[in-house]
Protein backbone atom coordinates (compact mmCIF):
# COMPACT_ATOMS: atom_id res chain seq x y z
CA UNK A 1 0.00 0.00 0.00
CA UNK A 2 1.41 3.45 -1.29
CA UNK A 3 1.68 6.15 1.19
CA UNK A 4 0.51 9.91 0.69
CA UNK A 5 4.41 10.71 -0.61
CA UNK A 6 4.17 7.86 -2.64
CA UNK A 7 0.51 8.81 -4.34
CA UNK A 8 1.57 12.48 -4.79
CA UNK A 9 4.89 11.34 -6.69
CA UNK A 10 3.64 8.81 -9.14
CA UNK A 11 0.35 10.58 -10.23
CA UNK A 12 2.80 14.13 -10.42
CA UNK A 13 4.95 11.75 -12.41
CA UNK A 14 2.15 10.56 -14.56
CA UNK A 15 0.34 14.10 -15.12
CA UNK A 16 3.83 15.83 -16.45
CA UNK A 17 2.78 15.19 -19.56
CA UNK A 18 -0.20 16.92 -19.74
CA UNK A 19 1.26 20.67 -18.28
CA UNK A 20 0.91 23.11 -21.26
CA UNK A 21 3.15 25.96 -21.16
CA UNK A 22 1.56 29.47 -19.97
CA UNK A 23 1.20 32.21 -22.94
CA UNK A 24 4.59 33.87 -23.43
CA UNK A 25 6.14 31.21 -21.95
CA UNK A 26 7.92 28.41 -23.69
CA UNK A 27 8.47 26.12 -20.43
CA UNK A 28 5.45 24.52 -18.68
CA UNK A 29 8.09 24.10 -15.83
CA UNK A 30 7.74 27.96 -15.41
CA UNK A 31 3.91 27.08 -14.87
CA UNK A 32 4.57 24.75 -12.24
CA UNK A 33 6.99 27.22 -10.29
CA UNK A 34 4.20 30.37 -10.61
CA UNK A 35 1.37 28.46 -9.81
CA UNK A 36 2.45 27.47 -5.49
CA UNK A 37 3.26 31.31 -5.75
CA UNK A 38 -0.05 32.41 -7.05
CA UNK A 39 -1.48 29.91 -4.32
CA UNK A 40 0.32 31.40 -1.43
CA UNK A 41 -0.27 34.72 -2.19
CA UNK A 42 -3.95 34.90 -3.65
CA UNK A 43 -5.18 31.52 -2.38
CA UNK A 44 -6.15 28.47 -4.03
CA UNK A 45 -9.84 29.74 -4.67
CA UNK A 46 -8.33 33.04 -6.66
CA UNK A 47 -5.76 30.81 -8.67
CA UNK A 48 -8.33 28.05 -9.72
CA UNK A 49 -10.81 31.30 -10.60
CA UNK A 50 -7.89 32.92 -12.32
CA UNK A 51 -7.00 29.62 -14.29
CA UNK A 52 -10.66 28.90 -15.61
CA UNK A 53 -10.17 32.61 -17.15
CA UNK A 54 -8.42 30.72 -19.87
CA UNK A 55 -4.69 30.63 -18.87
CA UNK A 56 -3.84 27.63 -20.54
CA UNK A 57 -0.68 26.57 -18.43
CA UNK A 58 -2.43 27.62 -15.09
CA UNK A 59 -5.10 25.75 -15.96
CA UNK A 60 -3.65 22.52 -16.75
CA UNK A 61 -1.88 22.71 -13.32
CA UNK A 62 -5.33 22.82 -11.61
CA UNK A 63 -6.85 19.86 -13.49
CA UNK A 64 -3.91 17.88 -12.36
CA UNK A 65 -4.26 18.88 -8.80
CA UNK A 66 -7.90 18.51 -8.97
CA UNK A 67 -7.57 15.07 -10.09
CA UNK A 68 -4.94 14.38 -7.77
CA UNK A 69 -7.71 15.75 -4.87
CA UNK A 70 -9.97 12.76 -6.30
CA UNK A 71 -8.08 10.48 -6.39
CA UNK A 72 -6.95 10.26 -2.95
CA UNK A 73 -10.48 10.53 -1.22
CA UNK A 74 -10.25 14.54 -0.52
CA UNK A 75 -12.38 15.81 -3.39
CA UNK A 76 -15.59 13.86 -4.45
CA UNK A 77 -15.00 12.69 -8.41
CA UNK A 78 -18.81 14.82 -9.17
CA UNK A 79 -17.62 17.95 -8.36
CA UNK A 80 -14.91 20.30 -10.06
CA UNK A 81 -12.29 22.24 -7.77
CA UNK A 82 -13.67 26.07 -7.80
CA UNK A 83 -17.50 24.71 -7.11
CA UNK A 84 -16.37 22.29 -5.10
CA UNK A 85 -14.69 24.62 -2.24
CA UNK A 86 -17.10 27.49 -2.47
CA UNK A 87 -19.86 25.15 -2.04
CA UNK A 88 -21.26 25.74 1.50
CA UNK A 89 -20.13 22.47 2.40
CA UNK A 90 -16.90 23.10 2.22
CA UNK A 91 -15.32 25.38 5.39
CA UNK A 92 -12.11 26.83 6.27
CA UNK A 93 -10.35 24.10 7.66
CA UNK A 94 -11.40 21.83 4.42
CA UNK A 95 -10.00 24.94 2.30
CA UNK A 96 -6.77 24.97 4.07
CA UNK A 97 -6.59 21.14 4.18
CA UNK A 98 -6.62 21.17 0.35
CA UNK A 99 -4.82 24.13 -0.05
CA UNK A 100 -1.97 22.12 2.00
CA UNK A 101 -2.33 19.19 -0.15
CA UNK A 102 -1.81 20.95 -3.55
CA UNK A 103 1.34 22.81 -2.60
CA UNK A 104 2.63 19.44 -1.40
CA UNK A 105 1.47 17.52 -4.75
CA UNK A 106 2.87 21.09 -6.93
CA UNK A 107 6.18 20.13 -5.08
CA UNK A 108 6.51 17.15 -7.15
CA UNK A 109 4.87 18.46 -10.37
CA UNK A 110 7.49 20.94 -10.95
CA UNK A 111 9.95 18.52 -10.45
CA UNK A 112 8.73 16.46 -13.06
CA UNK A 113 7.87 18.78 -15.20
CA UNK A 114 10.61 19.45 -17.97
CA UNK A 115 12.19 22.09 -18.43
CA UNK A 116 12.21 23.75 -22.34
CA UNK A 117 9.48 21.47 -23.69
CA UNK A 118 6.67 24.06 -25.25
CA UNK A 119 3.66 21.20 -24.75
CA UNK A 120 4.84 19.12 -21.50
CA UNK A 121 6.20 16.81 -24.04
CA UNK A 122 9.50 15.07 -22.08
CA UNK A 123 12.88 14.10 -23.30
């Protein structure tokens, strides 16, 4: 049985792929390194509204953190992220539970992520 470490690396390691890089940006990798930043400083509600605005790369970062949430029991599979936590269901301590989760799981994603590649493709 995988522990949380182990789930956040291999589905960060199988979602690398799919990070698109950001408009004016040639490196998803400098996606994965704005988005924690845009997270700490705006929140995670702000950055997932700010991502469905159509920023490509920010927005493929969220879909892989909000699959990541469903698959390991946090986020139920019906819902997307943004609904999801401004939902009344969903309180503070959920919101900084998650929020705590996805800067772990973005601590592996930008590690897989390669650098250069204008699609996620790696080498």
């Amino acid at each position: 049985m995988q522990n949380l470490e182990q789930k956040r690396a291999a589905h960060a390691l199988s979602k690398a792929d799919t990070i698109k890089a950001g408009q004016g940006e040639g490196d998803p990798n400098a996606v994965c390194k704005k988005v924690p930043t845009l997270i700490i400083n705006n929140g995670l509600l702000a950055t997932a509204a700010f991502a469905q605005d159509g920023k490509d790369g920010i927005k493929s970062v969220i879909a892989a953190i909000e699959n990541h949430l469903q698959l390991i029991g946090i986020m139920p599979q019906s819902k997307d992220l943004l609904s999801w936590l401004s939902s009344p269901e969903a309180d503070s301590a959920l919101l900084r539970r998650v929020t705590a989760e996805s800067l772990a799981y973005l601590n592996y994603l930008r590690r897989f992520v390669k650098k250069g590649k204008g699609h996620g493709e790696r080498s």
